[in-house]
N, C-alpha and C. Protein backbone atom coordinates (compact mmCIF):
# COMPACT_ATOMS: atom_id res chain seq x y z
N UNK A 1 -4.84 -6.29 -2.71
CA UNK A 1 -3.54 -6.65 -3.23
C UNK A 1 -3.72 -7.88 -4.11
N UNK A 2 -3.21 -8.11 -5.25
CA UNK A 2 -2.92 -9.20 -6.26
C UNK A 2 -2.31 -10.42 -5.75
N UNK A 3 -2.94 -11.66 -5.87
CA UNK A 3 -2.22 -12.34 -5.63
C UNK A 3 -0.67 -12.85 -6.27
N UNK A 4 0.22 -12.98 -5.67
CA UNK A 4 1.74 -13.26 -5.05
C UNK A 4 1.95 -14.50 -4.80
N UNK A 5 2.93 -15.07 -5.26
CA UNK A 5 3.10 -16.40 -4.55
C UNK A 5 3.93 -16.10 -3.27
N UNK A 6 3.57 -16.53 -1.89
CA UNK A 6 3.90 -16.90 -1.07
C UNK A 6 5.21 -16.23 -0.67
N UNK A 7 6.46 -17.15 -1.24
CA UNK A 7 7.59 -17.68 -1.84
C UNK A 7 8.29 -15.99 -2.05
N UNK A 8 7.67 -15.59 -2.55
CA UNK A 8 8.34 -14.06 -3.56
C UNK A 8 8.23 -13.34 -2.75
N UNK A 9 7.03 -12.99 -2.10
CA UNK A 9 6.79 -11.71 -1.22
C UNK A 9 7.59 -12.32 -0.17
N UNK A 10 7.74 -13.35 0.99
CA UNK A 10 8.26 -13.30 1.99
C UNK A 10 10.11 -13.23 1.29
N UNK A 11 10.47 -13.52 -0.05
CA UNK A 11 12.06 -13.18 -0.37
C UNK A 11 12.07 -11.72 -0.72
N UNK A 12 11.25 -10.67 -1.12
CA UNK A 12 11.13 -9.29 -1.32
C UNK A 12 11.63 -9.11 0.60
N UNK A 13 10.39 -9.36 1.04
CA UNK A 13 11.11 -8.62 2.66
C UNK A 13 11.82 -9.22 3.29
N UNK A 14 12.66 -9.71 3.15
CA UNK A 14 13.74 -10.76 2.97
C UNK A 14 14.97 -9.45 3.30
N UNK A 15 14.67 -9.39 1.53
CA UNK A 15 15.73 -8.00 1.37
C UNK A 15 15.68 -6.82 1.48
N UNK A 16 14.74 -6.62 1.82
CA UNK A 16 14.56 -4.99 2.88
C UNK A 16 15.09 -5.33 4.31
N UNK A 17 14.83 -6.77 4.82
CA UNK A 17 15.01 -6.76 6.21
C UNK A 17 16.96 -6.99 6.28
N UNK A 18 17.38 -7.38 5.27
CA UNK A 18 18.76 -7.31 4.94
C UNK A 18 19.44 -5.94 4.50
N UNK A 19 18.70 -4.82 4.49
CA UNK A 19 19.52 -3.77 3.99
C UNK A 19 20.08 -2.97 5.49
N UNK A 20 21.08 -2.73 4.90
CA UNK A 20 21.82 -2.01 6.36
C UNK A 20 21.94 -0.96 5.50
N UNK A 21 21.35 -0.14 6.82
CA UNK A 21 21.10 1.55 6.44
C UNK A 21 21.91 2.18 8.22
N UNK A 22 22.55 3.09 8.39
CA UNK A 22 22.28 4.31 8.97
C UNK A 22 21.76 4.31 10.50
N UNK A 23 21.54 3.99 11.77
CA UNK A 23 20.46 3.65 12.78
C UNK A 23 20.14 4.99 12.70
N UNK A 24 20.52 6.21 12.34
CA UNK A 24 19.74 7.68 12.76
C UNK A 24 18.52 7.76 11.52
N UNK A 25 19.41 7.31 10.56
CA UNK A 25 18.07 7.19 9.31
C UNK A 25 16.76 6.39 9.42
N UNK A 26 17.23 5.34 10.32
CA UNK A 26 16.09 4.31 10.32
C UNK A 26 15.13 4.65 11.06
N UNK A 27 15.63 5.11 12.58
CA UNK A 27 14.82 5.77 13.57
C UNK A 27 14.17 6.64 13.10
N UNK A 28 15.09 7.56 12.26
CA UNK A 28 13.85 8.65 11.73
C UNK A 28 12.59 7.95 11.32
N UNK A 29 12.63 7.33 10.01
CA UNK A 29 11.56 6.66 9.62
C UNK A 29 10.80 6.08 9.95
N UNK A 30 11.51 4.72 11.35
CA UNK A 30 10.32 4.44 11.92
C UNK A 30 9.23 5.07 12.89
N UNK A 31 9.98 6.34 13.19
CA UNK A 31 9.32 7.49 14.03
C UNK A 31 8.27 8.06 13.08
N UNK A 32 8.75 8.40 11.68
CA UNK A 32 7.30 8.94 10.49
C UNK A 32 6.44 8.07 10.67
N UNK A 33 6.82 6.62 10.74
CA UNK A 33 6.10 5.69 9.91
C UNK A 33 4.67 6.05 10.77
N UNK A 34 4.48 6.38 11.64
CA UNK A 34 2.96 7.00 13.04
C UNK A 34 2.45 7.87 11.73
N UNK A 35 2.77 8.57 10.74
CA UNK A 35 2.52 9.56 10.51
C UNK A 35 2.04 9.59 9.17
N UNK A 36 2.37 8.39 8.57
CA UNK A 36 2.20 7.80 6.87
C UNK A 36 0.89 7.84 6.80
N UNK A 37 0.36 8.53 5.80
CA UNK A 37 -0.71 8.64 4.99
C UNK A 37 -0.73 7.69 3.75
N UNK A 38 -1.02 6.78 3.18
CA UNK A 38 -0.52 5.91 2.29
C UNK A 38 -1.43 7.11 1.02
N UNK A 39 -2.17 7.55 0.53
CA UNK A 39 -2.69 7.84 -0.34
C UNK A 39 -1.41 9.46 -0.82
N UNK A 40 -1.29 10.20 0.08
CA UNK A 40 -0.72 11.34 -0.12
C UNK A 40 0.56 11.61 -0.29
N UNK A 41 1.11 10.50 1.02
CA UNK A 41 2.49 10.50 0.57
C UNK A 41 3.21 9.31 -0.38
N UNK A 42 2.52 8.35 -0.37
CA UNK A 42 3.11 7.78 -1.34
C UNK A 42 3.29 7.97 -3.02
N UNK A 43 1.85 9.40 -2.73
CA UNK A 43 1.94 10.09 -4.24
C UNK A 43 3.22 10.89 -4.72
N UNK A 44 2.98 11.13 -3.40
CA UNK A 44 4.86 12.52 -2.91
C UNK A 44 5.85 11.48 -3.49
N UNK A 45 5.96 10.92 -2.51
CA UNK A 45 7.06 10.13 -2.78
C UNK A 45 7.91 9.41 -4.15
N UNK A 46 6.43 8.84 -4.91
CA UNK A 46 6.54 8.01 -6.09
C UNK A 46 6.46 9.20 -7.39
N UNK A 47 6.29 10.32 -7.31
CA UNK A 47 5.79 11.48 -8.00
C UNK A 47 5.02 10.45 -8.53
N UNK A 48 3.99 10.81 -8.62
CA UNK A 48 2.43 10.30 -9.41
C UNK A 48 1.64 11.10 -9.05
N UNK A 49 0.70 10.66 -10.15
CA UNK A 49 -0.56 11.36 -10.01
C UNK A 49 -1.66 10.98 -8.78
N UNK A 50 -1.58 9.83 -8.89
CA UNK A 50 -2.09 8.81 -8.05
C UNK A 50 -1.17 8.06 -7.37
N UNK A 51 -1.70 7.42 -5.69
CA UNK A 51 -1.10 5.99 -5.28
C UNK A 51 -1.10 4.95 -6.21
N UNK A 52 -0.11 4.50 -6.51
CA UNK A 52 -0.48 2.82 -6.92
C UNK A 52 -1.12 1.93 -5.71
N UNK A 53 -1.69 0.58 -6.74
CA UNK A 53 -2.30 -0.41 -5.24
C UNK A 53 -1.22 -0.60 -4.78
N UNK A 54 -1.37 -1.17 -3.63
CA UNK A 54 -0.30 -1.86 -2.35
C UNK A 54 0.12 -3.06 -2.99
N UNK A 55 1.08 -3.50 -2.53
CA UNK A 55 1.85 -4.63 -3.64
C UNK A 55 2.89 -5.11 -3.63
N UNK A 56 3.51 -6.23 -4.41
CA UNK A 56 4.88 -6.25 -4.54
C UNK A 56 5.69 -5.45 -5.60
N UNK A 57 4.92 -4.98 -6.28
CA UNK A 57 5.75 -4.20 -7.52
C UNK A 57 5.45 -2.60 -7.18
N UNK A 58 4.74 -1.90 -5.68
CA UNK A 58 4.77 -1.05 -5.42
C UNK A 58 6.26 -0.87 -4.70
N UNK A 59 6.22 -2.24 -3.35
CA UNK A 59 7.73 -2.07 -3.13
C UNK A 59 8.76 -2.41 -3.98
N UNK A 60 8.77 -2.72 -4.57
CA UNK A 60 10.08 -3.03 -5.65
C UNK A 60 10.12 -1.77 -6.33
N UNK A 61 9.34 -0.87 -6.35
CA UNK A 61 10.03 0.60 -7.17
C UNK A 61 10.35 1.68 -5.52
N UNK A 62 9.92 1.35 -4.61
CA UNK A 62 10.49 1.59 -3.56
C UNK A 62 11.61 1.37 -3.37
N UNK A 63 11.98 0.23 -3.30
CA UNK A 63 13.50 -0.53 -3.14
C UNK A 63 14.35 0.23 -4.31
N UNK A 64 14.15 0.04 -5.32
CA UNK A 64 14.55 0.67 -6.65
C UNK A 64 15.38 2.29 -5.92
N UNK A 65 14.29 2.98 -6.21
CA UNK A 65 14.06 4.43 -5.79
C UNK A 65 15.42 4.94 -4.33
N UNK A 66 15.25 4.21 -3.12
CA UNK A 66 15.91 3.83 -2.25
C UNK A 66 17.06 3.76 -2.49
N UNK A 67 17.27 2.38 -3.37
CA UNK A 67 18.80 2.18 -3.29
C UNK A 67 19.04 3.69 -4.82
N UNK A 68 18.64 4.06 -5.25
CA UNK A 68 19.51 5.30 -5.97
C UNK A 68 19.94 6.07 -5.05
N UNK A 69 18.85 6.96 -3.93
CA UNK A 69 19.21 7.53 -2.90
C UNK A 69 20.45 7.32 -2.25
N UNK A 70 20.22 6.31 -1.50
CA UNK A 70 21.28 5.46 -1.33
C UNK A 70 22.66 5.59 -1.98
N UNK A 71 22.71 5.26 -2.97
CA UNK A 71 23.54 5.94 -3.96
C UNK A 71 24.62 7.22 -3.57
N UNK A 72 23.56 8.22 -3.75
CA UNK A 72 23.93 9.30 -3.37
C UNK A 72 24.35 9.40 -2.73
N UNK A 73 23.69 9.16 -1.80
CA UNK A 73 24.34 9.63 0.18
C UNK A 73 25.91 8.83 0.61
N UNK A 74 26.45 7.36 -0.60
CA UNK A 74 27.57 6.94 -0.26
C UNK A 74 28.68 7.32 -1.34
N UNK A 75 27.99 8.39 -2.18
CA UNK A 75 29.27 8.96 -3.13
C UNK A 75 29.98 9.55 -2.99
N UNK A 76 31.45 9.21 -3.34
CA UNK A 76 32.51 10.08 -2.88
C UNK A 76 31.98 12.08 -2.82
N UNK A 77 32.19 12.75 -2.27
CA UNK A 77 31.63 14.14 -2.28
C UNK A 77 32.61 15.01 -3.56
N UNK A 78 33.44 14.40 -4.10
CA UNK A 78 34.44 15.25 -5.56
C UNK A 78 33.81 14.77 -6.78
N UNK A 79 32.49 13.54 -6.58
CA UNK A 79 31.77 13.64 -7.64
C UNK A 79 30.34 14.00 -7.89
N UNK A 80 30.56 14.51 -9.28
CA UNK A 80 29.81 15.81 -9.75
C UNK A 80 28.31 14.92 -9.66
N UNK A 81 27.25 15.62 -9.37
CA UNK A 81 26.05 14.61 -9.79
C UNK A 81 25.03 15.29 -8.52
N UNK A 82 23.94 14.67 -8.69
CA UNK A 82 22.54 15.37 -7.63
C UNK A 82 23.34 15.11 -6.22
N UNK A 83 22.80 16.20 -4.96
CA UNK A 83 23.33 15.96 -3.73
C UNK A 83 22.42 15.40 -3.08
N UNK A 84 22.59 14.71 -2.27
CA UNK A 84 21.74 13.58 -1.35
C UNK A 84 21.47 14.37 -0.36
N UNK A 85 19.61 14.13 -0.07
CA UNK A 85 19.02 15.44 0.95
C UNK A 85 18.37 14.07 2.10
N UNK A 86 18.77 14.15 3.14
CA UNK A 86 18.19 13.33 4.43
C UNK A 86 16.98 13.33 3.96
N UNK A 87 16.05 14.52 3.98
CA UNK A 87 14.89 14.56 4.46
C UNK A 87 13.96 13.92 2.71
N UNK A 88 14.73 13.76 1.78
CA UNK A 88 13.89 13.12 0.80
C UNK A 88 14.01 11.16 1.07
N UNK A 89 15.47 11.19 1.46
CA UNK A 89 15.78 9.91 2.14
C UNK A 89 14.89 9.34 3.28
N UNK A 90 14.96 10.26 4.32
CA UNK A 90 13.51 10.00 5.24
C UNK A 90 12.35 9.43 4.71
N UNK A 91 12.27 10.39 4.09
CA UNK A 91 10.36 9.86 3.33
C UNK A 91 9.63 8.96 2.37
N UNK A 92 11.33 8.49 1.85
CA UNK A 92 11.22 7.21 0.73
C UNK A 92 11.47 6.19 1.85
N UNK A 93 12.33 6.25 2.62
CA UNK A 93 12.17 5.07 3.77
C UNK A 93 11.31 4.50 4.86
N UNK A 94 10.33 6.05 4.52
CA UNK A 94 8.86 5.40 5.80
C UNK A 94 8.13 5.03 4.73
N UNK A 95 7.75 5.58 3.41
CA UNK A 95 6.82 4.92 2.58
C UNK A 95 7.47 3.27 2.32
N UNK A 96 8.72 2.96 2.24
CA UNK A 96 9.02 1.63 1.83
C UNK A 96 8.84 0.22 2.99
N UNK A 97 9.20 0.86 4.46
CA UNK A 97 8.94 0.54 5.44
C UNK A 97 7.43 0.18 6.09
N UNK A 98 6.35 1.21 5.27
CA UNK A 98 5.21 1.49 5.65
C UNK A 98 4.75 0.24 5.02
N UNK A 99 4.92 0.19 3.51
CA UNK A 99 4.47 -0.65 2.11
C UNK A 99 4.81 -1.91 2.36
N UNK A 100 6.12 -1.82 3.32
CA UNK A 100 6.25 -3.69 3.54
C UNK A 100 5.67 -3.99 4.60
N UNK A 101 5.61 -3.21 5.15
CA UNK A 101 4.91 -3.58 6.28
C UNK A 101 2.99 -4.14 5.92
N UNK A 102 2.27 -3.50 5.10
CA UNK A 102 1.17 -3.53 4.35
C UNK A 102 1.29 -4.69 3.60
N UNK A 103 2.61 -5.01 3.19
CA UNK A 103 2.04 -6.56 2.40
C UNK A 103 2.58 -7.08 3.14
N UNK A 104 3.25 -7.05 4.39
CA UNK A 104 3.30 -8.61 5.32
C UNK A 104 2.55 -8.95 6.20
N UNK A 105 1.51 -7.95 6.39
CA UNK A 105 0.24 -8.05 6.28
C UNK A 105 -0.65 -9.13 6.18
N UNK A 106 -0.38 -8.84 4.82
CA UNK A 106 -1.12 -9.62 3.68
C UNK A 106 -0.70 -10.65 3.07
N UNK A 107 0.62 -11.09 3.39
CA UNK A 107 0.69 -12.43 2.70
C UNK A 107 -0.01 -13.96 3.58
N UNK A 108 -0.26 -14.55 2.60
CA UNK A 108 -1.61 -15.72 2.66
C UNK A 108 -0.82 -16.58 3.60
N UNK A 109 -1.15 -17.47 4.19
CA UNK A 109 -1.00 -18.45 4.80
C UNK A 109 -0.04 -19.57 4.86
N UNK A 110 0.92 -20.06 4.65
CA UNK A 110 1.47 -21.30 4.06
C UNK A 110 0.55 -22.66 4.20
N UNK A 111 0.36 -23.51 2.89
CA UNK A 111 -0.53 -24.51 2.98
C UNK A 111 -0.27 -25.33 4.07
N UNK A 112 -1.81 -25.90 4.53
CA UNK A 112 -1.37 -26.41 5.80
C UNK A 112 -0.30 -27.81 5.45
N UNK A 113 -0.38 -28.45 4.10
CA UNK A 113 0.24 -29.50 3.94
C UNK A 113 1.74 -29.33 3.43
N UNK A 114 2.25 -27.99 4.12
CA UNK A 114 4.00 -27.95 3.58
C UNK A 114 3.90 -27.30 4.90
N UNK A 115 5.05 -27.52 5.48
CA UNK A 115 5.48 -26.60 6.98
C UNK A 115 6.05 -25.43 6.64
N UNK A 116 5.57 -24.79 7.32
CA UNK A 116 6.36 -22.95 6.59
C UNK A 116 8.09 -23.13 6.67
N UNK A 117 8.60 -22.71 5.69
CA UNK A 117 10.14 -22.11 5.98
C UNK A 117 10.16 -21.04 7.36
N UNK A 118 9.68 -20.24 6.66
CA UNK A 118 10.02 -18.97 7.90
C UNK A 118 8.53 -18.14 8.08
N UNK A 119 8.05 -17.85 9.16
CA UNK A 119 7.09 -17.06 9.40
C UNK A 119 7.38 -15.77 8.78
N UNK A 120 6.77 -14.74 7.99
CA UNK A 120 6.71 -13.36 7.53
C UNK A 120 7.27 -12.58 8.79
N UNK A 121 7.92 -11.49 8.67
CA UNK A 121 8.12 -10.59 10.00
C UNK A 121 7.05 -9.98 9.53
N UNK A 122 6.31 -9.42 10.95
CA UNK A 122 5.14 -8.73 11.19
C UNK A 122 5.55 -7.37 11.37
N UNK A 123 6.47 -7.27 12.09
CA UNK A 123 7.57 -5.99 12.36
C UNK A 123 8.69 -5.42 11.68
N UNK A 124 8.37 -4.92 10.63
CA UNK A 124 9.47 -4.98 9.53
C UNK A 124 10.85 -4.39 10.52
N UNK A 125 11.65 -4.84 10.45
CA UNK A 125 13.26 -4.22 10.95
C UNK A 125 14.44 -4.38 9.76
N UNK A 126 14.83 -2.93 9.96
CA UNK A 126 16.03 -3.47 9.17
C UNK A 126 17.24 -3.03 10.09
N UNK A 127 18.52 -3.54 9.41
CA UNK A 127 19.43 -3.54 10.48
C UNK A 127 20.42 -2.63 10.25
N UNK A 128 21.02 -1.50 11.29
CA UNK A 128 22.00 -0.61 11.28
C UNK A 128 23.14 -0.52 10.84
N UNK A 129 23.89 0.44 10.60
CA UNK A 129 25.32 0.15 10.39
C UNK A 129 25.76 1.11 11.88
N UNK A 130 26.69 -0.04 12.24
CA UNK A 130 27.49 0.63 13.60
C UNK A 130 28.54 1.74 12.94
């Protein structure tokens, strides 16, 4: 992974860990997430030819991608436009879940001479809608 400042990647999962989604949607995903292949499905997922590297600008077209979905699934149903399918929703949410999880990982250390703001979640969660 490329280096990131610090700073950016822990405010990227910031806002994944702020999105309220669904608890049946989420469970699904975190139930795939056992099941994520990063090379195959993230090809699925991203249509590419290839995975991109792991990253912050891998999740940010995740997030992207997501919230269109997203989209969908909260549009009134009398307007005209693509229909929102769970199971493509599922699979963009374990790859995005998977991917943050992979760079929180990976983000570096906070210098020992500044006290961290906030420790990285190790456990990505995001939170339900009741």
């Amino acid at each position: 992974m490329s280096y990131q400042p610090r700073e950016f990647i822990v405010s990227l999962l910031d806002t994944i860990a702020t999105t309220r989604r669904p608890r049946m949607l989420l469970r699904a995903a975190r139930i795939g997430m056992q099941d994520y292949r990063r090379e195959s499905d993230l090809r699925r997922v991203l249509r590419l030819p290839a995975a991109p590297p792991p990253g912050p600008a891998t999740v940010r077209d995740l997030i992207a991608l997501e919230a269109e979905i997203e989209a969908g699934r909260t549009r009134p149903g009398h307007i005209a436009g693509d229909t929102w399918r769970a199971a493509r929703h599922v699979e963009v949410m374990i790859a995005l879940m998977a991917e943050a999880q992979l760079m929180a990982e990976a983000v570096p250390a906070p210098a020992a001479d500044h006290p961290p703001a906030a420790p990285p979640p190790r456990r990505l969660t995001l939170a339900h809608r009741r």
